[in-house]
C-alpha atoms as a PDB file:
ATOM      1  CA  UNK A   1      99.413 -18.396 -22.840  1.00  0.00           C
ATOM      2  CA  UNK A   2      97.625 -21.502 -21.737  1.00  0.00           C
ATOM      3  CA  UNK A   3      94.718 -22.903 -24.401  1.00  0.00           C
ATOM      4  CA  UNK A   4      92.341 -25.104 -22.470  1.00  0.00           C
ATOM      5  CA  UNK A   5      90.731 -27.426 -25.334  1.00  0.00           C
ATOM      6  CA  UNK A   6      87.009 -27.171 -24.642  1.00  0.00           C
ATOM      7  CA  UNK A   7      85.200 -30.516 -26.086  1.00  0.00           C
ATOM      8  CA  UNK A   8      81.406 -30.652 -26.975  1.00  0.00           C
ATOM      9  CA  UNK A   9      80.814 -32.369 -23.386  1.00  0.00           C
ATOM     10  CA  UNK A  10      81.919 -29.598 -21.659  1.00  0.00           C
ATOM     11  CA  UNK A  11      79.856 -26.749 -23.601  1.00  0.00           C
ATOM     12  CA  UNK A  12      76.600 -29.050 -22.785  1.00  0.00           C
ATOM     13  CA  UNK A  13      78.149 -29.290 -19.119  1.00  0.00           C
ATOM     14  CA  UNK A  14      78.273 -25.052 -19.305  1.00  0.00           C
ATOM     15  CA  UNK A  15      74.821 -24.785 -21.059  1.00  0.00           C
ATOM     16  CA  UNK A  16      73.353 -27.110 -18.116  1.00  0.00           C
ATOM     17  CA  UNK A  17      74.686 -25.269 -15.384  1.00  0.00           C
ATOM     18  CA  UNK A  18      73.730 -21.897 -16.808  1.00  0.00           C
ATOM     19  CA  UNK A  19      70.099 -22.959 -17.031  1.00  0.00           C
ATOM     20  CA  UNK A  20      69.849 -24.448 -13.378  1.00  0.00           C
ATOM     21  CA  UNK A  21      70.731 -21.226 -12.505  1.00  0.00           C
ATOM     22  CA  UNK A  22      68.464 -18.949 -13.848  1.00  0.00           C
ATOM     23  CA  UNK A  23      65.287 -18.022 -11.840  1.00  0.00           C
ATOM     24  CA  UNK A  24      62.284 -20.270 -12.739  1.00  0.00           C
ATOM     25  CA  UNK A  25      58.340 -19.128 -12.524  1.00  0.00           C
ATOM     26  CA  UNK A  26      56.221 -21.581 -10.854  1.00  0.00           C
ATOM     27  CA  UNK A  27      53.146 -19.804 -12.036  1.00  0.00           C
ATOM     28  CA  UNK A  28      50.711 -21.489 -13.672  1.00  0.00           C
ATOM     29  CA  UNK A  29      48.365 -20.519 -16.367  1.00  0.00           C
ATOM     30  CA  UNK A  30      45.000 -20.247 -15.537  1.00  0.00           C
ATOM     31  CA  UNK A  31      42.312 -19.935 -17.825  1.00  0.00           C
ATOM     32  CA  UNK A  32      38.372 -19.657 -16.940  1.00  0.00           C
ATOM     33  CA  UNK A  33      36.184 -19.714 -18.813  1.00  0.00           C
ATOM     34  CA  UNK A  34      32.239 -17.692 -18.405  1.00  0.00           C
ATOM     35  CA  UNK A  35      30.300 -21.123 -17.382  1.00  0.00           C
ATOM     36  CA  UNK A  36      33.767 -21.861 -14.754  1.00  0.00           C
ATOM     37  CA  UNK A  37      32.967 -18.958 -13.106  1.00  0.00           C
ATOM     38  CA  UNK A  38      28.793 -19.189 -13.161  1.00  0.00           C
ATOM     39  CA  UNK A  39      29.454 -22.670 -11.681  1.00  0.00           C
ATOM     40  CA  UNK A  40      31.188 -21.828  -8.884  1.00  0.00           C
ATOM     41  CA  UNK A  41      29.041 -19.274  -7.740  1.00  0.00           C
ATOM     42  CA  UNK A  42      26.003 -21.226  -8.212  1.00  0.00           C
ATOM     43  CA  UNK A  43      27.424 -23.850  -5.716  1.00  0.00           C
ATOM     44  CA  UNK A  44      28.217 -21.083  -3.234  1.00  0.00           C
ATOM     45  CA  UNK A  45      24.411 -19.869  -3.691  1.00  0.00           C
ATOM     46  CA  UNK A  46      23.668 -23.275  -3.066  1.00  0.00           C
ATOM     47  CA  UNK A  47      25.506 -23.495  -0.007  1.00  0.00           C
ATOM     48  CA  UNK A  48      24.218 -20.645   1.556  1.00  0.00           C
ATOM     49  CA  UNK A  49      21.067 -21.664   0.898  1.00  0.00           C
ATOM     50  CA  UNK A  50      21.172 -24.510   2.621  1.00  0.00           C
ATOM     51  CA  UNK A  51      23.789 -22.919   5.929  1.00  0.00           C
ATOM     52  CA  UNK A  52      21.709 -20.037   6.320  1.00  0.00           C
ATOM     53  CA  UNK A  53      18.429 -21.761   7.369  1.00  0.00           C
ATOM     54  CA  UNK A  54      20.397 -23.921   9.380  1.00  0.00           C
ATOM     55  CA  UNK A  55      22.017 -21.070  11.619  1.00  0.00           C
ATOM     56  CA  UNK A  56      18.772 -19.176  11.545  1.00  0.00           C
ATOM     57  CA  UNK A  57      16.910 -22.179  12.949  1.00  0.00           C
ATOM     58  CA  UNK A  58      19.669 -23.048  15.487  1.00  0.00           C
ATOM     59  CA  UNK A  59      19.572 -19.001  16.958  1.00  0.00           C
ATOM     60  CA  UNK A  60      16.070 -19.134  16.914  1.00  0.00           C
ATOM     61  CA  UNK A  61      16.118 -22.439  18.861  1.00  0.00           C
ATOM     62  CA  UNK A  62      18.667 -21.332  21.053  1.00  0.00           C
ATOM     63  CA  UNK A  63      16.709 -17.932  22.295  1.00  0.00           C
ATOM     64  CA  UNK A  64      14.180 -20.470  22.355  1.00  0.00           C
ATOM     65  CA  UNK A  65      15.433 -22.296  25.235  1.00  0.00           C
ATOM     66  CA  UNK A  66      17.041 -19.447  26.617  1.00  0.00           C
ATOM     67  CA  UNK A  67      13.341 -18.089  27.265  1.00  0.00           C
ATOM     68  CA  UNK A  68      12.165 -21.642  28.809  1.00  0.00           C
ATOM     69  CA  UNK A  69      14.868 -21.137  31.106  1.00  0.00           C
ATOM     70  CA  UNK A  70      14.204 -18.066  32.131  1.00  0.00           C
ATOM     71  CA  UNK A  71       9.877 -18.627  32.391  1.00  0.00           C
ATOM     72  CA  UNK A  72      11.052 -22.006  34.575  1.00  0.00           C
ATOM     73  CA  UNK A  73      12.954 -19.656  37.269  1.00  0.00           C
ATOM     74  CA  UNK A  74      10.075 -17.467  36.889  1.00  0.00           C
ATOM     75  CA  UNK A  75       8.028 -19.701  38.404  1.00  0.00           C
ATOM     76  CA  UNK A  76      10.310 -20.799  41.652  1.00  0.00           C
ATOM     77  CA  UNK A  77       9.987 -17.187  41.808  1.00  0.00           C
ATOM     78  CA  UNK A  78       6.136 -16.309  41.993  1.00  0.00           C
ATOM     79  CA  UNK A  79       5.592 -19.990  43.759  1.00  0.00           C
ATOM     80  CA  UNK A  80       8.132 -18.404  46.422  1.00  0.00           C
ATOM     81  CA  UNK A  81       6.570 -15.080  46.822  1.00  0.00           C
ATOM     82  CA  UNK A  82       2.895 -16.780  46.847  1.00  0.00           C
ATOM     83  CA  UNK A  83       4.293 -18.748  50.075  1.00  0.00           C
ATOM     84  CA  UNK A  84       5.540 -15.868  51.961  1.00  0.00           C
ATOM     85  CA  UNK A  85       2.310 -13.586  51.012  1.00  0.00           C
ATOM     86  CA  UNK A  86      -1.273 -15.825  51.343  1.00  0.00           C
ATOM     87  CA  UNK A  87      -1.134 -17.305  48.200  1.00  0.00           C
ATOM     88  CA  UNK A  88      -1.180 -13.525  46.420  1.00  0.00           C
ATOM     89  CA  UNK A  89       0.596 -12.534  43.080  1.00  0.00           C
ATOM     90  CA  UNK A  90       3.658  -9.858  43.503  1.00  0.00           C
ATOM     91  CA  UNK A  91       2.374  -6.271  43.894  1.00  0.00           C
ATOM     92  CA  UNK A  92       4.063  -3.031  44.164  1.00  0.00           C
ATOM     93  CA  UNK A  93       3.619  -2.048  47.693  1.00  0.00           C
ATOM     94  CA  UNK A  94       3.416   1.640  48.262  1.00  0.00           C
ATOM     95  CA  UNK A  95       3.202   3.663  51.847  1.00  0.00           C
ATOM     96  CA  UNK A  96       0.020   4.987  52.905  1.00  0.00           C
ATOM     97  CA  UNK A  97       0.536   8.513  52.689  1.00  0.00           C
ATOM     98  CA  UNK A  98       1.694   7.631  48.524  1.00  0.00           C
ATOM     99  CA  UNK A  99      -1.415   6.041  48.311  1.00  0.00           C
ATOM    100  CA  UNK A 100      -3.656   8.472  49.537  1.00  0.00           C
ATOM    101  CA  UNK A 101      -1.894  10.832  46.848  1.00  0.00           C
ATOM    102  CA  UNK A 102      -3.042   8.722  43.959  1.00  0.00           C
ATOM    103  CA  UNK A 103      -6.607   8.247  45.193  1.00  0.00           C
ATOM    104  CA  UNK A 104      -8.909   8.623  42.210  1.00  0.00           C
ATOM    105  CA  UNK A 105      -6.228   9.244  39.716  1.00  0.00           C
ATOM    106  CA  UNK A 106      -6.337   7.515  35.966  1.00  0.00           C
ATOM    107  CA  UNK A 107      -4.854   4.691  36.434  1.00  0.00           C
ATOM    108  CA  UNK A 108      -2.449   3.831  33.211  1.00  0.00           C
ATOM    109  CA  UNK A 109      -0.428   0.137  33.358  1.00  0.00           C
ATOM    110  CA  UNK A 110       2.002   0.507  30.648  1.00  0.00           C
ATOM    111  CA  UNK A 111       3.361   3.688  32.680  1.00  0.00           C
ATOM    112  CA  UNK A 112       6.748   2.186  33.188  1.00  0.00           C
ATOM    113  CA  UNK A 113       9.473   3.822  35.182  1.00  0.00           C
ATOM    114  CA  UNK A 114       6.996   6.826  35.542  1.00  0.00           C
ATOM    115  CA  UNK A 115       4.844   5.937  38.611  1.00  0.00           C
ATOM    116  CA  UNK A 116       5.062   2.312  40.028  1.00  0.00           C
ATOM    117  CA  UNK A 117       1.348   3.178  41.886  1.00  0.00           C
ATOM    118  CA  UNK A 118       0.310   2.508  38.513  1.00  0.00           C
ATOM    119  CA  UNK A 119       2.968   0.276  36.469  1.00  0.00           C
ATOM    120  CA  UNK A 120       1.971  -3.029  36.250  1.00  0.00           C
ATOM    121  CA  UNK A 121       5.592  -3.880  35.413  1.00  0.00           C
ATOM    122  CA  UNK A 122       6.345  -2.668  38.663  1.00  0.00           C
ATOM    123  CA  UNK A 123       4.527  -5.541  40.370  1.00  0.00           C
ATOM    124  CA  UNK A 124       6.714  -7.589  38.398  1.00  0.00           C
ATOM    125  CA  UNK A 125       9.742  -5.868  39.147  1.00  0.00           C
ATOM    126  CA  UNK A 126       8.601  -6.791  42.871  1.00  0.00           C
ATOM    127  CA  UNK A 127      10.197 -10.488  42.226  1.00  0.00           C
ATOM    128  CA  UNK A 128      13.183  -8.959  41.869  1.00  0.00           C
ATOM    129  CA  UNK A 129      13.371  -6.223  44.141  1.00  0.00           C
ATOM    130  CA  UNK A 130      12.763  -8.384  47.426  1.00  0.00           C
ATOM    131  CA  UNK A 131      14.829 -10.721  46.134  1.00  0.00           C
ATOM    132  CA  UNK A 132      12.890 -13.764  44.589  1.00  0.00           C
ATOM    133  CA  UNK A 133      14.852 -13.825  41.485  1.00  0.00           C
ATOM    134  CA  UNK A 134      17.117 -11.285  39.186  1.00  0.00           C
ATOM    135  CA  UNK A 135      17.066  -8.968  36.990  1.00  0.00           C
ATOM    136  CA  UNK A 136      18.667 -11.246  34.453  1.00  0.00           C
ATOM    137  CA  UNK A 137      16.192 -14.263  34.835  1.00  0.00           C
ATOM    138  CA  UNK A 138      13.174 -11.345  33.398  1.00  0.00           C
ATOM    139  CA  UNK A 139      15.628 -10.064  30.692  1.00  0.00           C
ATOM    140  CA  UNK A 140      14.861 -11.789  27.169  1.00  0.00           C
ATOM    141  CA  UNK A 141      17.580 -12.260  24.608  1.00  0.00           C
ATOM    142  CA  UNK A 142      14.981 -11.628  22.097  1.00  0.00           C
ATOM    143  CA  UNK A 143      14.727  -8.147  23.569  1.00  0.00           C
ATOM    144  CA  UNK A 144      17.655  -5.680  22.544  1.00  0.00           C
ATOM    145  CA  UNK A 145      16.602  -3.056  24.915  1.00  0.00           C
ATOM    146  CA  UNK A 146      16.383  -5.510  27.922  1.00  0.00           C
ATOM    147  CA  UNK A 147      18.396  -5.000  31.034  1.00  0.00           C
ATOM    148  CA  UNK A 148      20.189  -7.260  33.090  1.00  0.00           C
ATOM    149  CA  UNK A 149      21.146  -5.328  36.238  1.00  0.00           C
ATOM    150  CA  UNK A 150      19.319  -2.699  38.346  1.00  0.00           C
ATOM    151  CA  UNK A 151      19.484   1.218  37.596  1.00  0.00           C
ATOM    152  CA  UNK A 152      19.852   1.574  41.356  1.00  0.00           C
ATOM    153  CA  UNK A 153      19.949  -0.364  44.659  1.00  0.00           C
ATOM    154  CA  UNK A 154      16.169   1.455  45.224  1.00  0.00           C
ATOM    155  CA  UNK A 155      14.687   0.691  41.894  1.00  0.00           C
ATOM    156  CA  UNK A 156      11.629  -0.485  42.029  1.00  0.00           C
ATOM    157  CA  UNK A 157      10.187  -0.562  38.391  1.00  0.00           C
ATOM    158  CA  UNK A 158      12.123  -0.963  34.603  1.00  0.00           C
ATOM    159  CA  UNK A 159      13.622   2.772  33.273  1.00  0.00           C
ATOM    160  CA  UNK A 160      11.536   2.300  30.360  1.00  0.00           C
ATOM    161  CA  UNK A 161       8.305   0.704  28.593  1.00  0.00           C
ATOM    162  CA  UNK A 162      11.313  -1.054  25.949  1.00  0.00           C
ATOM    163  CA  UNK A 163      13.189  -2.762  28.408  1.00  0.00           C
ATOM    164  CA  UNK A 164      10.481  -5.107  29.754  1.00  0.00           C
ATOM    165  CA  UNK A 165      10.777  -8.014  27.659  1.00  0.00           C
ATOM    166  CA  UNK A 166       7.847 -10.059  29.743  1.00  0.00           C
ATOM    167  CA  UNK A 167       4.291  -9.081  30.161  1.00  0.00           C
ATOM    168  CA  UNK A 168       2.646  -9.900  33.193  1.00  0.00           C
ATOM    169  CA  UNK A 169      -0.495 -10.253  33.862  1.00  0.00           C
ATOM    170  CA  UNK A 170      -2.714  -7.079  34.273  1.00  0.00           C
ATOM    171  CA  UNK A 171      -4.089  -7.209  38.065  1.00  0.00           C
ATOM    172  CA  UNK A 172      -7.890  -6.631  39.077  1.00  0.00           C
ATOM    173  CA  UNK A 173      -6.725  -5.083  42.967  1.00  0.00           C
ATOM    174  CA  UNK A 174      -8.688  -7.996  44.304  1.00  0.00           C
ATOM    175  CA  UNK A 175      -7.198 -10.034  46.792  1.00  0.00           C
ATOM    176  CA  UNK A 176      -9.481 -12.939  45.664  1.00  0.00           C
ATOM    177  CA  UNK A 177      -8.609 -13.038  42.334  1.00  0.00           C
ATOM    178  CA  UNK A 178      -4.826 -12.075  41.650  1.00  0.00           C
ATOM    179  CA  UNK A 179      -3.749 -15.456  43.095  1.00  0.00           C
ATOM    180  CA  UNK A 180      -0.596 -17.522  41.850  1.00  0.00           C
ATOM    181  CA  UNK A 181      -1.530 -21.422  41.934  1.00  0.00           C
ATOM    182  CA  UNK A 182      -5.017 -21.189  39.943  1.00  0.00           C
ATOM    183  CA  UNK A 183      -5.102 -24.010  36.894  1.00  0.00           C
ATOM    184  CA  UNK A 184      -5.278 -22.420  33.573  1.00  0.00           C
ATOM    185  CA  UNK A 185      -4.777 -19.174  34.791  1.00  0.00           C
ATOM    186  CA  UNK A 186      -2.081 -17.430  32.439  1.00  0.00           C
ATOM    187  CA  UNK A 187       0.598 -15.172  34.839  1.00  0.00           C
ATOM    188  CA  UNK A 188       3.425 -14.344  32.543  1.00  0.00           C
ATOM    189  CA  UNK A 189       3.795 -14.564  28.479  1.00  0.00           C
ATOM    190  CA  UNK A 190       6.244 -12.869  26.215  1.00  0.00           C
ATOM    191  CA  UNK A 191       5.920  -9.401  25.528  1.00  0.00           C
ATOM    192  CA  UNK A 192       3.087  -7.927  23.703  1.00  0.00           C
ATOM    193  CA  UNK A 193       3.422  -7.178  20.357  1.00  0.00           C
ATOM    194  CA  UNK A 194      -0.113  -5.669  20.732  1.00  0.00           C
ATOM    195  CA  UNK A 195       0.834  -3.326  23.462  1.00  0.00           C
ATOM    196  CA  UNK A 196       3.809  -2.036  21.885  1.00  0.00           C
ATOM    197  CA  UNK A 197       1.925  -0.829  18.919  1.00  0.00           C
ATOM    198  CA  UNK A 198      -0.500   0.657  21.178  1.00  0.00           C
ATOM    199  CA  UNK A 199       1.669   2.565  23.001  1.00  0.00           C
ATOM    200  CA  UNK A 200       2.389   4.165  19.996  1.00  0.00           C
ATOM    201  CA  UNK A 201      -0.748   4.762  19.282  1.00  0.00           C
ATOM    202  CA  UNK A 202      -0.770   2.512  16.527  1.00  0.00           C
ATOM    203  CA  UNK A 203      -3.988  -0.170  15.306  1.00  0.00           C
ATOM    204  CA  UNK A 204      -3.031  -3.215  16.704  1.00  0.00           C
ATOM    205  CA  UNK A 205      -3.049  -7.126  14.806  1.00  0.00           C
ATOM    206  CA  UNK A 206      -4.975  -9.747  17.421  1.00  0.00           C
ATOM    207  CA  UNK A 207      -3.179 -12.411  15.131  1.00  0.00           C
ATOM    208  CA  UNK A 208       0.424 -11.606  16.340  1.00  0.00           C
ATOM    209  CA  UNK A 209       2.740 -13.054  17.589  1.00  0.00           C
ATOM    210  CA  UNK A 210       6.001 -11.703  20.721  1.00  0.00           C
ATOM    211  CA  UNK A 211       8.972 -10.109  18.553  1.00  0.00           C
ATOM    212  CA  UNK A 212      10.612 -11.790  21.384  1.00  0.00           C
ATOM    213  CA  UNK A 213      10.964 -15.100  18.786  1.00  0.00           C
ATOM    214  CA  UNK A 214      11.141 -13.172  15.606  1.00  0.00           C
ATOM    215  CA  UNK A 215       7.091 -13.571  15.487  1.00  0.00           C
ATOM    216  CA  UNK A 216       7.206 -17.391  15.501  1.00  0.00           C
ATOM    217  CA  UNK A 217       5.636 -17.239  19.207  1.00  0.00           C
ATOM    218  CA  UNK A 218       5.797 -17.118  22.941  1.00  0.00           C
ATOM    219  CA  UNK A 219       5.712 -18.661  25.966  1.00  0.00           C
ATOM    220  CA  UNK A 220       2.943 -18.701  28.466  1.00  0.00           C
ATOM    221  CA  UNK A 221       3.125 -19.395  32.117  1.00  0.00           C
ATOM    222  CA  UNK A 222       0.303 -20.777  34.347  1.00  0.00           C
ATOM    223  CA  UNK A 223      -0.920 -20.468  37.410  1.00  0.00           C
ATOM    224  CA  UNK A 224      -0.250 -24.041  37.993  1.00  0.00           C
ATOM    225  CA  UNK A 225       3.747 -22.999  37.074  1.00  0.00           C
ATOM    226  CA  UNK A 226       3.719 -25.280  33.701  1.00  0.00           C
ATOM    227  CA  UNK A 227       5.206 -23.562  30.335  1.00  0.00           C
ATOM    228  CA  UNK A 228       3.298 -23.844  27.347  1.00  0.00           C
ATOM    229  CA  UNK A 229       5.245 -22.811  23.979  1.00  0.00           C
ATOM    230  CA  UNK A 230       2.123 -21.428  21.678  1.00  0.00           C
ATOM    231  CA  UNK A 231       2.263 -20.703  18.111  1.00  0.00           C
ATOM    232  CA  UNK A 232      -0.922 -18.607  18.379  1.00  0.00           C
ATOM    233  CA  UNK A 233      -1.984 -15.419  21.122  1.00  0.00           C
ATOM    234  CA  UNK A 234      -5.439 -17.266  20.665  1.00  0.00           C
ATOM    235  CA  UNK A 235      -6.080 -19.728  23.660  1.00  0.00           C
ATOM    236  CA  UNK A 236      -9.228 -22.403  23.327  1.00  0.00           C
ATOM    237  CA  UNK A 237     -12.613 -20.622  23.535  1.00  0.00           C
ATOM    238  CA  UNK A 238     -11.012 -17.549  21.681  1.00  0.00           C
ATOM    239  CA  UNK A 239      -9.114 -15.976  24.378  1.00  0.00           C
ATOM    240  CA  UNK A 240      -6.700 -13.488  23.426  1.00  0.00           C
ATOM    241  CA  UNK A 241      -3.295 -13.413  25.748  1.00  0.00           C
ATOM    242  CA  UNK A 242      -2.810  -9.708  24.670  1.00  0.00           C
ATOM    243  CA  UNK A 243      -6.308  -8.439  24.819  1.00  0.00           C
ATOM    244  CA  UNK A 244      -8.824  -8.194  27.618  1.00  0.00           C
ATOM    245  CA  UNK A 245     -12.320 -10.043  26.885  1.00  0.00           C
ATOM    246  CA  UNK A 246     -14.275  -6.835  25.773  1.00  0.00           C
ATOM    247  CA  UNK A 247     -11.999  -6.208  22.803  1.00  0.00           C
ATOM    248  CA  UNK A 248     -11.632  -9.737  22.185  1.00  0.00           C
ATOM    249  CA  UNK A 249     -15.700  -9.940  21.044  1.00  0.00           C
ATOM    250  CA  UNK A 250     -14.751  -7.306  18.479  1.00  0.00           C
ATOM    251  CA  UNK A 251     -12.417  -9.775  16.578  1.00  0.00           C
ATOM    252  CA  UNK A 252     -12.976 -12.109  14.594  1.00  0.00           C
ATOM    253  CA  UNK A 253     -10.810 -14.927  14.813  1.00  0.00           C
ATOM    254  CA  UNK A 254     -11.513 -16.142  11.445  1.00  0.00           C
ATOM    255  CA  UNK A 255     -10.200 -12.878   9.637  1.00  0.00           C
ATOM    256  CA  UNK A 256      -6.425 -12.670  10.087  1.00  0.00           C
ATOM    257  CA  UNK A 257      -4.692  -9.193  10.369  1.00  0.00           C
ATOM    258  CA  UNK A 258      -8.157  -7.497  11.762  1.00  0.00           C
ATOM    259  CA  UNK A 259      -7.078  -3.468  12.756  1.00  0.00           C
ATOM    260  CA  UNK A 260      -8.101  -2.185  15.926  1.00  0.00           C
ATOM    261  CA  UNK A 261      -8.622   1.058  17.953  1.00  0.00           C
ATOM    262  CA  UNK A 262      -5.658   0.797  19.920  1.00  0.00           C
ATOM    263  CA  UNK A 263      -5.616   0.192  23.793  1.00  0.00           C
ATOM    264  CA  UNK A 264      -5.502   3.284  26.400  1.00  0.00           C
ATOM    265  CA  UNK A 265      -3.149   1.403  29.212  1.00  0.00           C
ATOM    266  CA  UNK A 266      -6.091   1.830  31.593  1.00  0.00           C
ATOM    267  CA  UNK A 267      -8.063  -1.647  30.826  1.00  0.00           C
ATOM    268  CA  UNK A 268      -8.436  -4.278  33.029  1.00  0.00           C
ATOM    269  CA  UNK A 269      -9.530  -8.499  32.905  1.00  0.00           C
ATOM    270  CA  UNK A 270     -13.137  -8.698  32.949  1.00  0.00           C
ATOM    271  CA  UNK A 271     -12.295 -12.088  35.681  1.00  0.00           C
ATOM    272  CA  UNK A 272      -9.796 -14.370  36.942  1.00  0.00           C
ATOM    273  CA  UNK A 273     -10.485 -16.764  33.946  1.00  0.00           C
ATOM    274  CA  UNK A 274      -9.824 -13.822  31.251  1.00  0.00           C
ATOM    275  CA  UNK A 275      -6.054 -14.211  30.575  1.00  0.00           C
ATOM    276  CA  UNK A 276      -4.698 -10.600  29.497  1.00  0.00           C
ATOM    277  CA  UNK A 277      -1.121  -9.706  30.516  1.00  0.00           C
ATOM    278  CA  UNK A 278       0.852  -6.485  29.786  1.00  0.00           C
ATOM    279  CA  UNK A 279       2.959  -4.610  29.201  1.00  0.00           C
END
């Protein structure tokens, strides 16, 4: 039997070794404390405060200009069809015998997709259907129920009052007066918010503004194909975008949030000069 002599350098050589090899934990300890934790949140709060605005403003101003857009094309559009028809505003164009049918009968503007004889959206949807412009060019992104394609190749009207997201003006029947190319004469605006309560039979606010911009505002265009970007429904001289001239002498301007006895779909402009646009 062979006795290796182990010196005190060796056992420190073994006792090395035998440490290197065992498994080491990198984890650190981490203590926080109450006021760590408060901290940090309060600078995310902080930051959200300020990012939040920021991407609210930029989608806002985005739909924005995605609305310009659309009201500029808009305008090629009606400028087009007032060329090829005497100057005239689009109109649904019905057959005689049609017509005849609907002689005498209550004549309701907001009835959309139910009878284009007396849809005023329908005359709108004229643009489209002989080809002006598309479907897409009329469809706001502020609008969740709007449509971008046609039901059908015969369509000739939106399937329903939600998916109009423009409201165009309400026409007289007279040649003389529903006439693209007038100054100051308001064609096409964002949707009504006043109309869509009174559909639903609700009372109505004079002071607000299209959901189509969260409330902020619409767009207006004129006869003259500018687009105006207005904060208010209320034009100069207290005309009301959203409300022909007879209700408008029941408001008050000065008084915001004013109820009214909803609108029956069957009103009209008292003239050419009395902007009011639906549905």
């Amino acid at each position: 039997m062979v006795v290796i002599p182990c010196t005190m350098g060796t056992l420190g050589r073994i006792a090395e070794y035998e440490a290197l090899a065992e498994p080491r934990s990198f984890a650190f300890p981490i203590k926080l404390r109450l006021t760590d934790i408060v901290s940090v949140a309060a600078v995310l709060l902080i930051g959200l405060s300020v990012t939040l605005p920021v991407i609210s403003t930029f989608r806002f101003e985005s739909m924005r200009k995605l609305n310009e857009s659309n009201f500029a094309v808009a305008s090629v559009a009606f400028g087009s069809y007032a060329t090829d028809n005497e100057g005239r505003l689009p109109v649904y164009t019905p057959s005689s015998e049609i017509l005849n049918q609907s002689a005498g009968a209550l004549r309701r503007w907001w009835l959309v997709g139910l009878d284009p004889l007396q849809s005023n959206s329908a005359n709108l949807y004229t643009l489209t259907r002989e080809g002006y412009t598309s479907l897409e060019s009329l469809a706001s992104p502020g609008n969740e129920n709007a449509v971008e394609e046609p039901a059908s190749d015969d369509a000739v009207d939106w399937g329903e009052f939600n998916e109009v997201s423009y409201s165009f003006r309400i026409l007289q029947g007279s040649p003389s007066d529903d006439r693209w190319a007038r100054r100051g004469h308001v064609i096409l605006t964002d949707r009504s918010p006043v109309i869509l309560k009174a559909y639903q039979g609700l009372p109505i606010d004079p002071f607000e503004n299209s959901p189509n911009h969260e409330g902020r505002g619409q767009h207006v265009l004129n006869g003259d194909g500018s687009v105006d970007w207005l904060t208010s429904p209320w034009l100069p001289h207290n005309d009301q975008i959203y409300l022909p001239r007879f209700l408008e002498k029941l408001v008050n301007p000065g008084v915001r949030r004013t109820g009214m006895v909803p609108l029956q779909g069957i009103e009209r402009p008292s003239s050419y000069t009395d902007a009011f646009v639906g549905p």
